[in-house]
Protein backbone atom coordinates (compact mmCIF):
# COMPACT_ATOMS: atom_id res chain seq x y z
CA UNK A 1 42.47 -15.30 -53.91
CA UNK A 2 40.01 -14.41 -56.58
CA UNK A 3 37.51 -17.14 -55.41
CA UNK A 4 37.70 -16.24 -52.00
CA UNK A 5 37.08 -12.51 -52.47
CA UNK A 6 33.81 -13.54 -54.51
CA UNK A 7 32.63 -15.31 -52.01
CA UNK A 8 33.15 -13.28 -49.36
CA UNK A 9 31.64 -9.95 -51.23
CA UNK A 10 28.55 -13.23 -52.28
CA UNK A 11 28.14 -13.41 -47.75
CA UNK A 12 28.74 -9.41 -47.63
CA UNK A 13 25.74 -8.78 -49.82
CA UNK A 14 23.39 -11.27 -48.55
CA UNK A 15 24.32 -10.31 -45.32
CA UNK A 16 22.90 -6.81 -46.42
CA UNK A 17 19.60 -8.58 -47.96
CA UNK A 18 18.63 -9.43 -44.50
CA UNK A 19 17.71 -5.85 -42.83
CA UNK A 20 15.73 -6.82 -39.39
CA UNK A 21 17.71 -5.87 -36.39
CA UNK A 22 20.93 -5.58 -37.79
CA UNK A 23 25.12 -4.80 -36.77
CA UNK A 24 27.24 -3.05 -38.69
CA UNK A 25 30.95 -4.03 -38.59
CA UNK A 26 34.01 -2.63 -41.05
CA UNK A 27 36.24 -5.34 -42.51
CA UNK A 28 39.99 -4.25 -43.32
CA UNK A 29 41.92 -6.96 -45.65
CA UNK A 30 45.27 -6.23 -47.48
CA UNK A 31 44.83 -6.72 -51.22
CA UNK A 32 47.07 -6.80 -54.04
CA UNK A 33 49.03 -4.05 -52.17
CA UNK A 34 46.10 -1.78 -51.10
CA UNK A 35 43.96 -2.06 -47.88
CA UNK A 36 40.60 -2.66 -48.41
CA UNK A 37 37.42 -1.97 -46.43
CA UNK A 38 34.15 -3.19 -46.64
CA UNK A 39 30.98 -2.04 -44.53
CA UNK A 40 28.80 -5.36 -43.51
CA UNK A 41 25.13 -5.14 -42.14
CA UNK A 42 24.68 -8.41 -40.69
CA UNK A 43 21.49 -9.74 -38.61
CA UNK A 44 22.04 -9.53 -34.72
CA UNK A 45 21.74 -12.32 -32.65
CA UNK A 46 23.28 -14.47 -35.57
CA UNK A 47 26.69 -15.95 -35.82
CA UNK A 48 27.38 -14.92 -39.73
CA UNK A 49 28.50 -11.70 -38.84
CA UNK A 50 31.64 -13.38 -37.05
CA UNK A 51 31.66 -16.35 -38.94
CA UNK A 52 32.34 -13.56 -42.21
CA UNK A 53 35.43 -12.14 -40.29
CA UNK A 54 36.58 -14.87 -39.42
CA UNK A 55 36.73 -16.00 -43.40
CA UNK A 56 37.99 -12.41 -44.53
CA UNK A 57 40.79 -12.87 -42.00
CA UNK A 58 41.54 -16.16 -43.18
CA UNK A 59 41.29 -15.63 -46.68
CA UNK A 60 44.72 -13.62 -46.57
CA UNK A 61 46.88 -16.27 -46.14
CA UNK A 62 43.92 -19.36 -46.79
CA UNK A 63 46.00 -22.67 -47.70
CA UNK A 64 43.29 -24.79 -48.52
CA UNK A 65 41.04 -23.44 -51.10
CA UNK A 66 38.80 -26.25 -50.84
CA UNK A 67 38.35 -25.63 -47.14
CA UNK A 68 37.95 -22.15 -47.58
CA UNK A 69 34.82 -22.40 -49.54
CA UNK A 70 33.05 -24.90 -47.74
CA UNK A 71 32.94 -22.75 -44.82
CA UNK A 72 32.20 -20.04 -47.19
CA UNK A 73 29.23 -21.91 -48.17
CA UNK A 74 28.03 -23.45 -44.58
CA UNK A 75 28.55 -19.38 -43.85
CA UNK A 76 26.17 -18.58 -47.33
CA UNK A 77 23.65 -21.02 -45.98
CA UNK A 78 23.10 -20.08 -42.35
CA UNK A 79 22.39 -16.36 -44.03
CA UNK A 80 19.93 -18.13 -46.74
CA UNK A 81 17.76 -21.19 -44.46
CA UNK A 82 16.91 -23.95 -46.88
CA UNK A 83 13.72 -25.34 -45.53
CA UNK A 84 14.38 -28.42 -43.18
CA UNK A 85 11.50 -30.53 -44.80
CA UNK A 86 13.77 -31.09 -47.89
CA UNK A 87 14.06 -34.72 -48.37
CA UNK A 88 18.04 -35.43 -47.73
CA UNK A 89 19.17 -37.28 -51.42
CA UNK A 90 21.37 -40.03 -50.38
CA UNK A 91 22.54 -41.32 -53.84
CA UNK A 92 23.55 -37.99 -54.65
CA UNK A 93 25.60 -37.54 -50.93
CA UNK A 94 26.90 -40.63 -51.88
CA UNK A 95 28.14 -40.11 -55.16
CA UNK A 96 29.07 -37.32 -53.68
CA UNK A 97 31.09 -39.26 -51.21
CA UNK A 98 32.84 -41.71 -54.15
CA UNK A 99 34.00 -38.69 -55.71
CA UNK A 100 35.77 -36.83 -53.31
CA UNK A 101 37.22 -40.64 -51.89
CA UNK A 102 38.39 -40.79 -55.48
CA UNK A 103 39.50 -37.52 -55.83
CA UNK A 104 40.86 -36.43 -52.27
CA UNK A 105 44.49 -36.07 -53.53
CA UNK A 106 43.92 -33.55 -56.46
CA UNK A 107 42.53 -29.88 -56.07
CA UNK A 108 38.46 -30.06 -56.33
CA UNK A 109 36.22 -27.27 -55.07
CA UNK A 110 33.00 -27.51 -53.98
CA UNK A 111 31.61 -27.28 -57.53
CA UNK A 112 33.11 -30.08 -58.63
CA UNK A 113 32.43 -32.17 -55.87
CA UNK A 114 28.73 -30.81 -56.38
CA UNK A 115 28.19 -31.35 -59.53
CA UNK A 116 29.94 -35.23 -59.60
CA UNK A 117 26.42 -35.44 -57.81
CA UNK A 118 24.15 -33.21 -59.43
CA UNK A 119 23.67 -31.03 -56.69
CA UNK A 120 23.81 -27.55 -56.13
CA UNK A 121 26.89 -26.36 -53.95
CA UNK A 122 24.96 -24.66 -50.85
CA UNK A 123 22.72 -27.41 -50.61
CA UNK A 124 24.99 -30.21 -50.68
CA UNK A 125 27.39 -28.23 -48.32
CA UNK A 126 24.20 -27.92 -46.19
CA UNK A 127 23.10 -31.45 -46.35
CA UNK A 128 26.94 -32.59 -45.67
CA UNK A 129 27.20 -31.10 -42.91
CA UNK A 130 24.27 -31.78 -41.56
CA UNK A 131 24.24 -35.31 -42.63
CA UNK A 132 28.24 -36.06 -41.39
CA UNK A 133 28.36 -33.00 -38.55
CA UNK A 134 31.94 -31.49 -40.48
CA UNK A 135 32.54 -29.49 -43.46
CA UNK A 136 33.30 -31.15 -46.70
CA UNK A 137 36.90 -29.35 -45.78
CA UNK A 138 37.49 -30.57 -42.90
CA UNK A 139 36.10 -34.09 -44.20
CA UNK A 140 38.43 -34.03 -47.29
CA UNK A 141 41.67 -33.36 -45.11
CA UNK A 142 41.00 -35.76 -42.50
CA UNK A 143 40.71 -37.95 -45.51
CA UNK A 144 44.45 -37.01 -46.44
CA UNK A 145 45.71 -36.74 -43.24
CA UNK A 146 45.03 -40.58 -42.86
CA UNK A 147 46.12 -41.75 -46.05
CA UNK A 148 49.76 -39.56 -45.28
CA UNK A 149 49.75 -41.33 -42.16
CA UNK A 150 50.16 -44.55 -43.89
CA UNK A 151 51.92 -43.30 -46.21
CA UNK A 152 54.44 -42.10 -43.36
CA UNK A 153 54.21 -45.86 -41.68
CA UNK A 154 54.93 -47.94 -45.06
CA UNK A 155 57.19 -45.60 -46.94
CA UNK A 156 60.66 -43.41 -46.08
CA UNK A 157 59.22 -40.15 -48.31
CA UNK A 158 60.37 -37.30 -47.01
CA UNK A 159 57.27 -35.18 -45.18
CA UNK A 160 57.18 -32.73 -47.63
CA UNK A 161 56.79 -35.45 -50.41
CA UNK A 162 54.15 -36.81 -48.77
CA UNK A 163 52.52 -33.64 -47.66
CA UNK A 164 52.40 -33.26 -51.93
CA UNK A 165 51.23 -36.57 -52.70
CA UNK A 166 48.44 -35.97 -51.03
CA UNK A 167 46.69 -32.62 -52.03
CA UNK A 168 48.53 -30.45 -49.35
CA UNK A 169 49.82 -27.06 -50.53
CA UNK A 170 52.97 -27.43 -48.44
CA UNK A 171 54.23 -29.47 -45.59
CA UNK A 172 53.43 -26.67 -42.76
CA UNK A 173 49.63 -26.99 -44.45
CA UNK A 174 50.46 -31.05 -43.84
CA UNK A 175 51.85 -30.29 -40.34
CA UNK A 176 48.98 -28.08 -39.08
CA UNK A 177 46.24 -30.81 -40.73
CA UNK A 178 47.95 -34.20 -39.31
CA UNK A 179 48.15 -32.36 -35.63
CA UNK A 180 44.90 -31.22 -35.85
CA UNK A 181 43.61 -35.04 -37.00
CA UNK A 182 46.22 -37.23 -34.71
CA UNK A 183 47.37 -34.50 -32.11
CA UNK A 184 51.41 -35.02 -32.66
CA UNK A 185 53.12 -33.59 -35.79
CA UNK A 186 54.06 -36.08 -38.88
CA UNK A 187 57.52 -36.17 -37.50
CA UNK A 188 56.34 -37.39 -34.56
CA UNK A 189 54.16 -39.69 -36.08
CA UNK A 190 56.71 -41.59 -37.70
């Protein structure tokens, strides 16, 4: 939870850098026992301002760290507009790519991923999502849901030793991910 309330307090103060026309809007989260309130000034007319409570809500009971911050991120740079002009680095996305195809069963964040390609996180977040139309997230567990659905053809692991083997937290974090992906549960699938 540490990492998530950094980056949400990172979108809270930006949010405040940007003064022209702005909403104010309280955000309540439980923490380590104590209710906790924060006062964001966020640009009208923009979608950050929900986009941030959305992620505060989520970050209470966030499963997928990874997930987590690449919204966090796509969130960061909405706030902070990277020019469009900026020549898109392919060997980089794609190194990029190999990594996280190499990697998608362990726990990686977008740092890592980032740096496999010597990029900087909000860009290649940016540029990734731009480039493939999803988060690097939603990308990564689309990549596991697939390989568990083999997994679930070709093998008689139980779900929840499957939903381990490949990078999910639990099997209701499977479950949710494989219905989103394939539209039936696991169970179902197999």
């Amino acid at each position: 939870m540490g990492q998530a309330a950094r980056l949400i307090a990172a979108l809270v103060v930006l949010t405040a850098a940007a003064p022209e026309a702005a909403a104010d809007f309280a955000l309540t989260v439980p923490h380590g026992g104590l209710m906790c309130t924060a006062l964001v000034h966020a640009p009208a007319g923009t979608r950050a301002a929900w986009r941030i409570l959305s992620l505060y809500r989520d970050a209470v009971d966030a499963h997928d760290d990874l997930d987590f911050e690449s919204r966090a991120l796509e969130v960061i740079g909405e706030i902070v507009r990277s020019p469009s002009k900026i020549a898109v680095d392919r060997p980089a996305l794609s190194r990029a790519r190999d990594y996280v195809h190499d990697h998608y069963r362990d726990r990686m964040t977008m740092g890592d991923i980032a740096s496999a390609a010597d990029l900087h996180p909000v860009y290649f977040g940016q540029t990734f999502h731009r480039e493939t139309g999803e988060t690097v997230g939603n990308y990564v567990a689309r990549l596991r849901v697939r390989a568990a659905a083999d997994d679930l053809c070709t093998t008689g692991a139980s779900l929840a030793d499957v939903a381990l083997d490949h990078g999910f937290c639990d099997q209701s974090h499977f479950t949710n991910a494989f219905r989103r992906v394939f539209g039936v549960t696991p169970g179902a699938w197999r």
